[in-house]
PDB file of N, CA and C in Angstrom:
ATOM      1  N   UNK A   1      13.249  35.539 -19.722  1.00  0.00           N
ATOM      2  CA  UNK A   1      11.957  35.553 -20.396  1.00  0.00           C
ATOM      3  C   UNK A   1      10.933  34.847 -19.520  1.00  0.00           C
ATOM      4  N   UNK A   2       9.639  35.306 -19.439  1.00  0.00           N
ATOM      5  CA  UNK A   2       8.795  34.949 -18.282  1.00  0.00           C
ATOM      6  C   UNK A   2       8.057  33.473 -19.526  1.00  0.00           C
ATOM      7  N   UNK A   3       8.150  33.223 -18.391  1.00  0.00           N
ATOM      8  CA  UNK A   3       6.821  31.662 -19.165  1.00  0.00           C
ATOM      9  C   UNK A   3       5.473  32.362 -19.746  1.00  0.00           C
ATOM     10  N   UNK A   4       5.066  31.408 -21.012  1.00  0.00           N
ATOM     11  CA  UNK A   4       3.596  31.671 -21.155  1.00  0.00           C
ATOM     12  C   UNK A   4       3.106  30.236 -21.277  1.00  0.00           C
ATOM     13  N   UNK A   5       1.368  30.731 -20.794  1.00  0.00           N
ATOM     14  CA  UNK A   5       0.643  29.775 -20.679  1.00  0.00           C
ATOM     15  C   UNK A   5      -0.541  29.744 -21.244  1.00  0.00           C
ATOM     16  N   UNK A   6      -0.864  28.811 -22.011  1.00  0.00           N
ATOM     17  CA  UNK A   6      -2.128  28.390 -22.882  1.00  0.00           C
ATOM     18  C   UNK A   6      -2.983  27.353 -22.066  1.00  0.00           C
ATOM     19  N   UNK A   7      -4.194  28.299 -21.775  1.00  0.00           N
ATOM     20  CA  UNK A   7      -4.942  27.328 -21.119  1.00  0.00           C
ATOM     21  C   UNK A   7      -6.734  27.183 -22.239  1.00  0.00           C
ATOM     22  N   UNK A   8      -7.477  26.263 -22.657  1.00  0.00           N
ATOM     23  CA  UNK A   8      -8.294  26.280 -23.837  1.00  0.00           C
ATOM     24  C   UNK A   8      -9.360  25.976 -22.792  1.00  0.00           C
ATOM     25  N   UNK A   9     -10.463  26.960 -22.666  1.00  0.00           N
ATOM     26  CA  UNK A   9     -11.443  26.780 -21.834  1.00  0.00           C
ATOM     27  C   UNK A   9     -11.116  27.928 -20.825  1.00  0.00           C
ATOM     28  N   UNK A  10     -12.597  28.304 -20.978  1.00  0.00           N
ATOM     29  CA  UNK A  10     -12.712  29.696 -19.829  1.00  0.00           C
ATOM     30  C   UNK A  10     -13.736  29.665 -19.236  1.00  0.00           C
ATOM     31  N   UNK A  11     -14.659  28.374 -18.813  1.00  0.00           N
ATOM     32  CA  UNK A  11     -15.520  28.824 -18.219  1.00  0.00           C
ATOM     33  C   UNK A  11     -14.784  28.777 -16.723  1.00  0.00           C
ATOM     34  N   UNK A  12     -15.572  27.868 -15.848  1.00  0.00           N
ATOM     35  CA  UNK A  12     -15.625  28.293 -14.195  1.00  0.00           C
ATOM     36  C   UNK A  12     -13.835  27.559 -14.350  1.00  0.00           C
ATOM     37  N   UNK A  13     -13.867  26.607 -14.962  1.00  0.00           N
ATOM     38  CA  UNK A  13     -12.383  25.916 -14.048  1.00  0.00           C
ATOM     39  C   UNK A  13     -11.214  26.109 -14.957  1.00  0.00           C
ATOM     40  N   UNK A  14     -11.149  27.096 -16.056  1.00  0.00           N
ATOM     41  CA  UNK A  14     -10.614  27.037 -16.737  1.00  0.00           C
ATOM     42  C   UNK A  14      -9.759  28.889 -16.250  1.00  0.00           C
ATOM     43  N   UNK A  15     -10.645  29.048 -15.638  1.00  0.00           N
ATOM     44  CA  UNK A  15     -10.659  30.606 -15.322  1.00  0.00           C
ATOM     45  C   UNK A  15     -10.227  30.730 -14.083  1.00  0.00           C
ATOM     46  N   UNK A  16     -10.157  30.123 -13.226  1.00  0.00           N
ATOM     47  CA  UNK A  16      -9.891  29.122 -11.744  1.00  0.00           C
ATOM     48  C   UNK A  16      -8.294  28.879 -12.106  1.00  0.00           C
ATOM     49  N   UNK A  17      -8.228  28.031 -13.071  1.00  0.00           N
ATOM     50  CA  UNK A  17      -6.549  27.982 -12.988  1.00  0.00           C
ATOM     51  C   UNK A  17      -5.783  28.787 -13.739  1.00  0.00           C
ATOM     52  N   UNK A  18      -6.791  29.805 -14.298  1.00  0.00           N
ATOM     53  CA  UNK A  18      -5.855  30.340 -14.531  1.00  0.00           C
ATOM     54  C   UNK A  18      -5.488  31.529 -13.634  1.00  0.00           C
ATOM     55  N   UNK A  19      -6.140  31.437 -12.846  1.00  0.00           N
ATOM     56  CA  UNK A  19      -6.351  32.834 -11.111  1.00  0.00           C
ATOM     57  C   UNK A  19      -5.074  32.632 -10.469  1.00  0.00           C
ATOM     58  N   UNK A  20      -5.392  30.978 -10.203  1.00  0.00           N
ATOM     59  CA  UNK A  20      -4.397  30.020  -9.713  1.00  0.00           C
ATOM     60  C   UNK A  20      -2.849  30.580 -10.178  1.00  0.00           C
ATOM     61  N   UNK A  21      -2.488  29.789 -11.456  1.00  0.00           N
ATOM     62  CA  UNK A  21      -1.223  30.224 -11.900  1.00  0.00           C
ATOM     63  C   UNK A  21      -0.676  31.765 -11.712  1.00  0.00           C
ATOM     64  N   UNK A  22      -1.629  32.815 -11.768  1.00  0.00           N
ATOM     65  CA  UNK A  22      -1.502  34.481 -11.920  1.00  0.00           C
ATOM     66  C   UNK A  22      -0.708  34.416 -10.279  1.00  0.00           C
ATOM     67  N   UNK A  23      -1.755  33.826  -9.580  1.00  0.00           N
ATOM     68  CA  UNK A  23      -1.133  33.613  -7.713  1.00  0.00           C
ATOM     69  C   UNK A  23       0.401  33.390  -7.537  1.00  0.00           C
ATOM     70  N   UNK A  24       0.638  31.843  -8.643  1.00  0.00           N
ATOM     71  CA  UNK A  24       1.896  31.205  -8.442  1.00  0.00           C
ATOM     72  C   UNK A  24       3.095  31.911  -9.180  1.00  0.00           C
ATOM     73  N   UNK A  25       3.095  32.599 -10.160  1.00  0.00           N
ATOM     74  CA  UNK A  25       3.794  33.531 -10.888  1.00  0.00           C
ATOM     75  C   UNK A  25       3.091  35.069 -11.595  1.00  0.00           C
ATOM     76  N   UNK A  26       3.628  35.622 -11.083  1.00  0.00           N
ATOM     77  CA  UNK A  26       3.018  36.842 -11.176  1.00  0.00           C
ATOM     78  C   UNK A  26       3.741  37.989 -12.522  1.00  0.00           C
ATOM     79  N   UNK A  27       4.787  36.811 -13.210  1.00  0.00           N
ATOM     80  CA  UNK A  27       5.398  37.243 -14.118  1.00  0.00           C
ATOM     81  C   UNK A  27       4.496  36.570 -15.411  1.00  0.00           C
ATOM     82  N   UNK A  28       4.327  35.594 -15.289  1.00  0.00           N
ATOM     83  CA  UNK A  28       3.906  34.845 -16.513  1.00  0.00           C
ATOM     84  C   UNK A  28       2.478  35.188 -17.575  1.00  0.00           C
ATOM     85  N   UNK A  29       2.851  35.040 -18.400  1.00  0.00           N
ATOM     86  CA  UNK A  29       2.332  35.676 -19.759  1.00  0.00           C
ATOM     87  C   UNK A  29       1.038  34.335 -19.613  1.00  0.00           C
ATOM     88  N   UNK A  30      -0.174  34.903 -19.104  1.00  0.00           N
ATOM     89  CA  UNK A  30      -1.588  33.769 -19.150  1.00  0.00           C
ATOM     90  C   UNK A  30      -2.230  34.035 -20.171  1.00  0.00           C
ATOM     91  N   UNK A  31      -2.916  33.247 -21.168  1.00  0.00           N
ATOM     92  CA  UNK A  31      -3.840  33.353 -22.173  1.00  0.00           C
ATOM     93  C   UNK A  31      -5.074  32.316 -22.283  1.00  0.00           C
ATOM     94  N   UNK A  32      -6.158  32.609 -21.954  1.00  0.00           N
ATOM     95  CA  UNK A  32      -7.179  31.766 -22.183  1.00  0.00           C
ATOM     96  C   UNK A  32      -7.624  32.435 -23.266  1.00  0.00           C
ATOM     97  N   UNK A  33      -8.659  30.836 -23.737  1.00  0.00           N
ATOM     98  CA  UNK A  33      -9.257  30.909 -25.308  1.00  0.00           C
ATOM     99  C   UNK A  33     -10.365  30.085 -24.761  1.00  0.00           C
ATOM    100  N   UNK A  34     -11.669  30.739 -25.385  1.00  0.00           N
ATOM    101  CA  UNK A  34     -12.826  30.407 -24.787  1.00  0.00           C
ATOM    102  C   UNK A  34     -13.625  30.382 -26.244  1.00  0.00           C
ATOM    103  N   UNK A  35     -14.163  28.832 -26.308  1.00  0.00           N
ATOM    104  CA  UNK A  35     -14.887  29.139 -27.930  1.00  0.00           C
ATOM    105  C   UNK A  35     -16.141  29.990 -27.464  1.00  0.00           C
ATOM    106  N   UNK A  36     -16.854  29.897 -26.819  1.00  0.00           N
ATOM    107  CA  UNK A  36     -18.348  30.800 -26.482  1.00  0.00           C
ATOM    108  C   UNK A  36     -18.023  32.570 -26.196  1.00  0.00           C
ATOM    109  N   UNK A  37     -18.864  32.879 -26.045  1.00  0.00           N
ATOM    110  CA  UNK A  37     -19.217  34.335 -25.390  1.00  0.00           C
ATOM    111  C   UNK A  37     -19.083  34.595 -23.966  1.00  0.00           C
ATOM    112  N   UNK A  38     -18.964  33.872 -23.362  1.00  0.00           N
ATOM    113  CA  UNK A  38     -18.681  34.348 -22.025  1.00  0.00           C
ATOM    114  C   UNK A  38     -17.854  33.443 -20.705  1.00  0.00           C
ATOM    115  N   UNK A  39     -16.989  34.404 -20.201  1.00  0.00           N
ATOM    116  CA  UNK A  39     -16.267  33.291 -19.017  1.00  0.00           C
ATOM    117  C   UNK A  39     -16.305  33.488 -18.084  1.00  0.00           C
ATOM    118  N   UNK A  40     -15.497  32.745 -17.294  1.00  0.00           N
ATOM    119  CA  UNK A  40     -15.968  32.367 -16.003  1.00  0.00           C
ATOM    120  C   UNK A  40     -17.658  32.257 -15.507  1.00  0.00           C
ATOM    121  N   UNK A  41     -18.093  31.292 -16.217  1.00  0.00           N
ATOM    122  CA  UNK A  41     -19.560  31.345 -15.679  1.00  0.00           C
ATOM    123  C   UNK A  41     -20.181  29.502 -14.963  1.00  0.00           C
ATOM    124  N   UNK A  42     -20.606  29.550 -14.245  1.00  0.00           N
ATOM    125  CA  UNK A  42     -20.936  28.170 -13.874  1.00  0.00           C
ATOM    126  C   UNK A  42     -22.005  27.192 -13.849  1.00  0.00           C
ATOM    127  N   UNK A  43     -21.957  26.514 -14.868  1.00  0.00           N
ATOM    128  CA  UNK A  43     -22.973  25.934 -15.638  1.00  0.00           C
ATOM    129  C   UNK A  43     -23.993  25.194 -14.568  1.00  0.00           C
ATOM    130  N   UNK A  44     -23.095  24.790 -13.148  1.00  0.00           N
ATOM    131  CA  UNK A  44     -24.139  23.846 -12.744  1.00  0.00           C
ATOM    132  C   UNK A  44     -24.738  24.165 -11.830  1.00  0.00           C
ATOM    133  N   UNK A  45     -25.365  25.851 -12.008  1.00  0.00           N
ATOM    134  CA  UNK A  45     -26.150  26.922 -11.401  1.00  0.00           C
ATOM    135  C   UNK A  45     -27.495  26.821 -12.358  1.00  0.00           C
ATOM    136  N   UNK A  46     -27.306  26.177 -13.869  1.00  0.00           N
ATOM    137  CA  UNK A  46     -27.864  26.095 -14.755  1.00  0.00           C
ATOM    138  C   UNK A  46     -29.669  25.766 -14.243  1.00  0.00           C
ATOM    139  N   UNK A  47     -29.459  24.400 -13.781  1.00  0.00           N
ATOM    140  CA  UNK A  47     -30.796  24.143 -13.172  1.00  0.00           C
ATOM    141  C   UNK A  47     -31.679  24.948 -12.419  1.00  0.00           C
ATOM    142  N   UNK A  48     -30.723  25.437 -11.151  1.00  0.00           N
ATOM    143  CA  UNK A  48     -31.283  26.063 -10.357  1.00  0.00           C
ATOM    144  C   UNK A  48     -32.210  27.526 -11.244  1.00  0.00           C
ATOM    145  N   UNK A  49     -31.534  28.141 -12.441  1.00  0.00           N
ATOM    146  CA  UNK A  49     -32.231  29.656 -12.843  1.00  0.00           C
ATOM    147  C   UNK A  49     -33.411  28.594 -13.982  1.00  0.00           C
ATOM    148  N   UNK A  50     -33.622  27.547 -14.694  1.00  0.00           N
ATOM    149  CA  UNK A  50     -34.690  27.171 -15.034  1.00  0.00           C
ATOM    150  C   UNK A  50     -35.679  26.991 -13.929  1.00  0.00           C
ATOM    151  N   UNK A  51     -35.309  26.484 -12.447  1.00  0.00           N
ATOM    152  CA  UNK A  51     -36.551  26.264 -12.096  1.00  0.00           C
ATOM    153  C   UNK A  51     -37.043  27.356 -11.478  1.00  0.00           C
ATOM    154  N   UNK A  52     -36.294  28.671 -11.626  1.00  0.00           N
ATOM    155  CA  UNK A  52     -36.781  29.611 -11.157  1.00  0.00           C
ATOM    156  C   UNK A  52     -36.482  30.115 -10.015  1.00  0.00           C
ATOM    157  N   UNK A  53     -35.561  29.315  -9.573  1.00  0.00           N
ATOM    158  CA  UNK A  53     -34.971  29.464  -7.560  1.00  0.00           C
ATOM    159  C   UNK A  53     -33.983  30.582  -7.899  1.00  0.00           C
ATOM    160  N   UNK A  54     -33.265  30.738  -9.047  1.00  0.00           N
ATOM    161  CA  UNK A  54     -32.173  31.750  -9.022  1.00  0.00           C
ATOM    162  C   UNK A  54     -33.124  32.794 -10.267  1.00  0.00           C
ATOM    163  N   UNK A  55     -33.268  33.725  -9.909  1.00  0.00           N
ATOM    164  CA  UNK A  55     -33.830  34.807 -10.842  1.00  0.00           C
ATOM    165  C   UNK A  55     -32.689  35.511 -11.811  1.00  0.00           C
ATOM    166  N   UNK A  56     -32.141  35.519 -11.589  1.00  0.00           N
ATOM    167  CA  UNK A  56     -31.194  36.190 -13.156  1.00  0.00           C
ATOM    168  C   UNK A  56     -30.047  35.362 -13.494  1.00  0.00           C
ATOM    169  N   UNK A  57     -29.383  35.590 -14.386  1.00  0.00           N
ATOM    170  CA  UNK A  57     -28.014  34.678 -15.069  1.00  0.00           C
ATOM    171  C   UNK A  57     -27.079  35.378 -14.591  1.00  0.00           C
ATOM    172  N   UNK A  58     -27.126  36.761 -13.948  1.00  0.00           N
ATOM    173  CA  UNK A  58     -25.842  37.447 -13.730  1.00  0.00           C
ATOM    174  C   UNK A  58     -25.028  36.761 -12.222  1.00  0.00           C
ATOM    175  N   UNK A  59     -26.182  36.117 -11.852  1.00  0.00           N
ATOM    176  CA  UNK A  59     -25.456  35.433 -10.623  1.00  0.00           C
ATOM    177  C   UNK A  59     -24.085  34.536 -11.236  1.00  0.00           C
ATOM    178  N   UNK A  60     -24.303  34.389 -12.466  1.00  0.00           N
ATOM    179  CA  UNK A  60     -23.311  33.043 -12.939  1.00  0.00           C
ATOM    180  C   UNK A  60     -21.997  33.909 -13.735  1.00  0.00           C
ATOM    181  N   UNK A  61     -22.353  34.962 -13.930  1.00  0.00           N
ATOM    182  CA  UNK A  61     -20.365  35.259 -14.853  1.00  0.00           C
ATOM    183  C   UNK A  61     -20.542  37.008 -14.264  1.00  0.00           C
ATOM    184  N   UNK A  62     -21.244  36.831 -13.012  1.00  0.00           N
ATOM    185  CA  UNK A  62     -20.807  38.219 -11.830  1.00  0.00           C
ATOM    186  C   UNK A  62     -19.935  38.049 -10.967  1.00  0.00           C
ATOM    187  N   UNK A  63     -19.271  39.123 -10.258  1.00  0.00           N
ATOM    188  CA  UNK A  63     -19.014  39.083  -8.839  1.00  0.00           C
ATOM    189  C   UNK A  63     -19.772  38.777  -7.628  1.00  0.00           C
ATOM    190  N   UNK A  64     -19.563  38.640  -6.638  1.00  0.00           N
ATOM    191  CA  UNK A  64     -20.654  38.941  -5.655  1.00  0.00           C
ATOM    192  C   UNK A  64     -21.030  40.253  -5.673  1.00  0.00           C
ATOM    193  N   UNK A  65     -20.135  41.335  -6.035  1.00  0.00           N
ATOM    194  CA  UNK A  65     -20.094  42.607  -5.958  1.00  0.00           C
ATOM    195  C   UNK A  65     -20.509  42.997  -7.290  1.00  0.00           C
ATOM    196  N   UNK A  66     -20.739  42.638  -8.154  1.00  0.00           N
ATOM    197  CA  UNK A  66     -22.446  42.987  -9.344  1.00  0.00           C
ATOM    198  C   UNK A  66     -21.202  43.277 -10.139  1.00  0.00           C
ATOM    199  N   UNK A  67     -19.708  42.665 -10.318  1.00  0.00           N
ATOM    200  CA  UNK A  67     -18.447  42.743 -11.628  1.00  0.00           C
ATOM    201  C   UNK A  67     -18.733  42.033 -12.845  1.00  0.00           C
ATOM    202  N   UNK A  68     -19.197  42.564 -14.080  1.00  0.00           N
ATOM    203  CA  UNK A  68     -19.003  41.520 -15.124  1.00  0.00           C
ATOM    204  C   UNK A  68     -17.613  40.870 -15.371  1.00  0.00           C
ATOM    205  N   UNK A  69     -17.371  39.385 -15.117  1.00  0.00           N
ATOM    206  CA  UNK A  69     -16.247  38.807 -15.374  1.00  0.00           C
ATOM    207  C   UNK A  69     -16.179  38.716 -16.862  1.00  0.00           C
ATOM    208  N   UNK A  70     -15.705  39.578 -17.436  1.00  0.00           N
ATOM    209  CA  UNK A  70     -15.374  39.430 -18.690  1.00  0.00           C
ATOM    210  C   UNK A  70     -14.173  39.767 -19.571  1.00  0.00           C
ATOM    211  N   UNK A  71     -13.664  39.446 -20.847  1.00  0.00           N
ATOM    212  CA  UNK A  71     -12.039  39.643 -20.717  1.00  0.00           C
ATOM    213  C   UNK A  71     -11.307  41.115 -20.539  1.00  0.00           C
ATOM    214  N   UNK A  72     -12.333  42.386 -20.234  1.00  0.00           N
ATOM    215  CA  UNK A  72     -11.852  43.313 -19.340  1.00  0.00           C
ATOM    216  C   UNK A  72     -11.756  42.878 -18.249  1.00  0.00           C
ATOM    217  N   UNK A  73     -12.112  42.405 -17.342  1.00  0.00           N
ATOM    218  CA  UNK A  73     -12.072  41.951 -16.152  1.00  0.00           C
ATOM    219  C   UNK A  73     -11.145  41.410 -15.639  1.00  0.00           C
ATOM    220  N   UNK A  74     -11.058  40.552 -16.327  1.00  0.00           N
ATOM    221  CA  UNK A  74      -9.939  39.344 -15.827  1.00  0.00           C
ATOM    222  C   UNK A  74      -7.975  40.300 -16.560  1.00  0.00           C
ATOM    223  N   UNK A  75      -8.471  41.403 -17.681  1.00  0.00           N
ATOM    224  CA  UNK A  75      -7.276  42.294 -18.121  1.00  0.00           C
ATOM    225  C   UNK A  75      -7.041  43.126 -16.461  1.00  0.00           C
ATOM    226  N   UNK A  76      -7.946  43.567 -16.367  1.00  0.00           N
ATOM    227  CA  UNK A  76      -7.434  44.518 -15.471  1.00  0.00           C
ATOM    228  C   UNK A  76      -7.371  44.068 -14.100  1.00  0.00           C
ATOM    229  N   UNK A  77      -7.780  43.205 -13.412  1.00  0.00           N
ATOM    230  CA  UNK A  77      -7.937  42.931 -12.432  1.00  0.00           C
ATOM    231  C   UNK A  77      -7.275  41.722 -12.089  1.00  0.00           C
ATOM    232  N   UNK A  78      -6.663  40.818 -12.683  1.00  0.00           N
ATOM    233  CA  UNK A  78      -5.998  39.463 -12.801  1.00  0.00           C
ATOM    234  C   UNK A  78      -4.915  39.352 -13.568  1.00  0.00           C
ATOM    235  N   UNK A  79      -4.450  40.325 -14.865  1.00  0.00           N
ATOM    236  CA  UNK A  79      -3.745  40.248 -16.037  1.00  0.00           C
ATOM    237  C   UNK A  79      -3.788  39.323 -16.512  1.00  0.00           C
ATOM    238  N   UNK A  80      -4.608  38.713 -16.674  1.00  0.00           N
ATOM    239  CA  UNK A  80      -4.545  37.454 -17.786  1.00  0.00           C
ATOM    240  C   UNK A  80      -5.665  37.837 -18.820  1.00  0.00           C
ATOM    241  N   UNK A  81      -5.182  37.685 -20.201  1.00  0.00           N
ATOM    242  CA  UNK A  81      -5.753  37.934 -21.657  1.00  0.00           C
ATOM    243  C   UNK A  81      -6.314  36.406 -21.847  1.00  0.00           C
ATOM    244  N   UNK A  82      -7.456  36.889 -21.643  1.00  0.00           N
ATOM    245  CA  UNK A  82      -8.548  35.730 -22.264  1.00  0.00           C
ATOM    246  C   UNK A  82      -9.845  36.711 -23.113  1.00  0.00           C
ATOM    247  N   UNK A  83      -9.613  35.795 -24.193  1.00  0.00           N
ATOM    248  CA  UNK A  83     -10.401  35.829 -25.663  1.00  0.00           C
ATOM    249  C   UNK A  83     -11.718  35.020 -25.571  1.00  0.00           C
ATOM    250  N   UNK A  84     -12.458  35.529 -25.755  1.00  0.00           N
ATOM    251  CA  UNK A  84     -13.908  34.802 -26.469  1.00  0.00           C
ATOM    252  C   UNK A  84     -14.032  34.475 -27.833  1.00  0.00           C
ATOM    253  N   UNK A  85     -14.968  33.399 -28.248  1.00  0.00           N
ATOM    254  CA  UNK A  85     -14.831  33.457 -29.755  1.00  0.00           C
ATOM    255  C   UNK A  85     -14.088  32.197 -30.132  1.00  0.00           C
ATOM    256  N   UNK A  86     -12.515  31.913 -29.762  1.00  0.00           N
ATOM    257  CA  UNK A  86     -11.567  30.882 -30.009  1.00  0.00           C
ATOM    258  C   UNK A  86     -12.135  29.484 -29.945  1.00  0.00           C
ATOM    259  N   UNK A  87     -12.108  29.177 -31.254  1.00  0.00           N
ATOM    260  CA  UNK A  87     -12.274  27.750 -31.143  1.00  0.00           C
ATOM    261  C   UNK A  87     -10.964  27.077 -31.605  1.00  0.00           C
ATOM    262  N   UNK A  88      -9.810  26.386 -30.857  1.00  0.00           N
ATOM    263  CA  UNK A  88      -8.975  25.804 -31.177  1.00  0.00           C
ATOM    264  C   UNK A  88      -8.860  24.507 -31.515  1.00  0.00           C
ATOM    265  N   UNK A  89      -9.173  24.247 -32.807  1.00  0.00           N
ATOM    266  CA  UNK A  89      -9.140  23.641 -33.464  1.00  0.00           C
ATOM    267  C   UNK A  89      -7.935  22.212 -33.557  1.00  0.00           C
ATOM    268  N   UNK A  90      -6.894  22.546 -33.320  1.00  0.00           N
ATOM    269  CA  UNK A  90      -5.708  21.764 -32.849  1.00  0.00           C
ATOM    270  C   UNK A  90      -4.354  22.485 -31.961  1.00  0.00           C
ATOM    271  N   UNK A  91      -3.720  21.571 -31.029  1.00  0.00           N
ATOM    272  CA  UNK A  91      -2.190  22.008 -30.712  1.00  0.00           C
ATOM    273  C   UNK A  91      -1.214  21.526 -31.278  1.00  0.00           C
ATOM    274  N   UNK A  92      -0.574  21.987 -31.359  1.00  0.00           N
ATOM    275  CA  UNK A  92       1.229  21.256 -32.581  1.00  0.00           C
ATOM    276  C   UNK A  92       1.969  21.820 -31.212  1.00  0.00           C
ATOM    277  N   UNK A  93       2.152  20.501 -30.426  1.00  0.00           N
ATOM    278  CA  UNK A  93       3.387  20.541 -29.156  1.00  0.00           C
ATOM    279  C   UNK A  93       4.640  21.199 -30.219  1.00  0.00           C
ATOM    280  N   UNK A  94       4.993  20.163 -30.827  1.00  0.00           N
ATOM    281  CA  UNK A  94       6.662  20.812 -31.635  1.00  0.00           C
ATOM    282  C   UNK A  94       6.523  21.881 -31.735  1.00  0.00           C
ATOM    283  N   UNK A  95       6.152  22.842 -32.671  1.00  0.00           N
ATOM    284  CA  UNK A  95       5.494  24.031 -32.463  1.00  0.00           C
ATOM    285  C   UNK A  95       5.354  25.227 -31.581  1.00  0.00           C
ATOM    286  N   UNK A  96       5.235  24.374 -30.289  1.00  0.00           N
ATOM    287  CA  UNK A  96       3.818  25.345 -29.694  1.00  0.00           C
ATOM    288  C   UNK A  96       3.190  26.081 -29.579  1.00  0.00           C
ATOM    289  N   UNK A  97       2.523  25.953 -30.321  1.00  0.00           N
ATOM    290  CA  UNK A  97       1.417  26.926 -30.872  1.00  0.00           C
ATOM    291  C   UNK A  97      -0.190  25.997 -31.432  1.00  0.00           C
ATOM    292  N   UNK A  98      -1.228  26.719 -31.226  1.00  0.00           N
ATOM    293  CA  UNK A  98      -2.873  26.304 -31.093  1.00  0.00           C
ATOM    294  C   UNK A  98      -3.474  26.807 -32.463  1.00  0.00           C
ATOM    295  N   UNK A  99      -4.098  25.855 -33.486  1.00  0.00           N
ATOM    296  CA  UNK A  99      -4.338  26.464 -34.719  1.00  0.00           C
ATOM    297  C   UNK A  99      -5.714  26.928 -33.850  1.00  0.00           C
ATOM    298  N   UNK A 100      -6.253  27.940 -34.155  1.00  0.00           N
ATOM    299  CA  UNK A 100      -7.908  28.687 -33.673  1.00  0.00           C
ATOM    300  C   UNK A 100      -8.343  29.310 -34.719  1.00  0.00           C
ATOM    301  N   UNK A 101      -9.509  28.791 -34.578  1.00  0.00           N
ATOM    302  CA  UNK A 101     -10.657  29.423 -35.506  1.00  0.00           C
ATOM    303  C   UNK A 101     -11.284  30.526 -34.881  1.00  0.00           C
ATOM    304  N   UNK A 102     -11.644  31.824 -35.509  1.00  0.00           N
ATOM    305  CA  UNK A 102     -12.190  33.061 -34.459  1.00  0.00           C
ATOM    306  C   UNK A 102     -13.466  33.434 -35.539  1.00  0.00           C
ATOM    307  N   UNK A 103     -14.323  33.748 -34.460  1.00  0.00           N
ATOM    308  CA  UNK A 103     -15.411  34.123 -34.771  1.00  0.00           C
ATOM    309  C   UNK A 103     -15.616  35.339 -35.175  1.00  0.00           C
ATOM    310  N   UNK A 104     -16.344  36.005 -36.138  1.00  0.00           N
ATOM    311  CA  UNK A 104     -16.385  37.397 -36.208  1.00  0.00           C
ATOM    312  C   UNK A 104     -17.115  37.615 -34.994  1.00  0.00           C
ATOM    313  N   UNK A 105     -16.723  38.962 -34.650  1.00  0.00           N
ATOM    314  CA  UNK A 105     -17.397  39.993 -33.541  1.00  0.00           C
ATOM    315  C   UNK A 105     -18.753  40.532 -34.208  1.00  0.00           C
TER     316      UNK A 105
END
């Protein structure tokens, strides 16, 4: 049985390890849970598009190559299933398993 992995957080570094792990096992069952709308994006680009030096937001959850990183993206191109929406609320190690709250679509 291949390992799975719960990682809570999808923006830039959350999405990063989970690239990472996909690298180190190429069997293992990855799942990110992202409470917001969008991942892999990098917040501390943030400044730069208020003051106007970066003109659009797509610079921040694109490719260089104009890819929306989004959880098609990261399905087809990475295999790792990451969710938007998830707010996990608690982990129960004994368990293991993440109580999450989901947002309607």
């Amino acid at each position: 049985m291949s390992k799975r992995v719960v990682i809570v957080g999808g923006v830039a570094a959350g999405m990063k390890t989970a690239a990472r792990l996909r690298r180190l096992d190429a069997e293992a069952e990855i799942i990110v849970l992202e409470r917001g709308p969008q991942l892999s994006y990098g917040a501390c680009g943030f400044p730069y598009f208020i003051s106007g030096e970066v003109k659009s937001m797509d610079s921040f959850d694109h490719t260089p190559q104009g890819a929306l990183r989004d959880s098609n993206y990261f399905a087809a191109v990475k295999g790792i299933d990451a969710r938007c929406g998830c707010n996990v609320q608690k982990i129960d190690r004994v368990q293991n398993a993440c109580i999450i709250w989901k947002r309607e679509s």
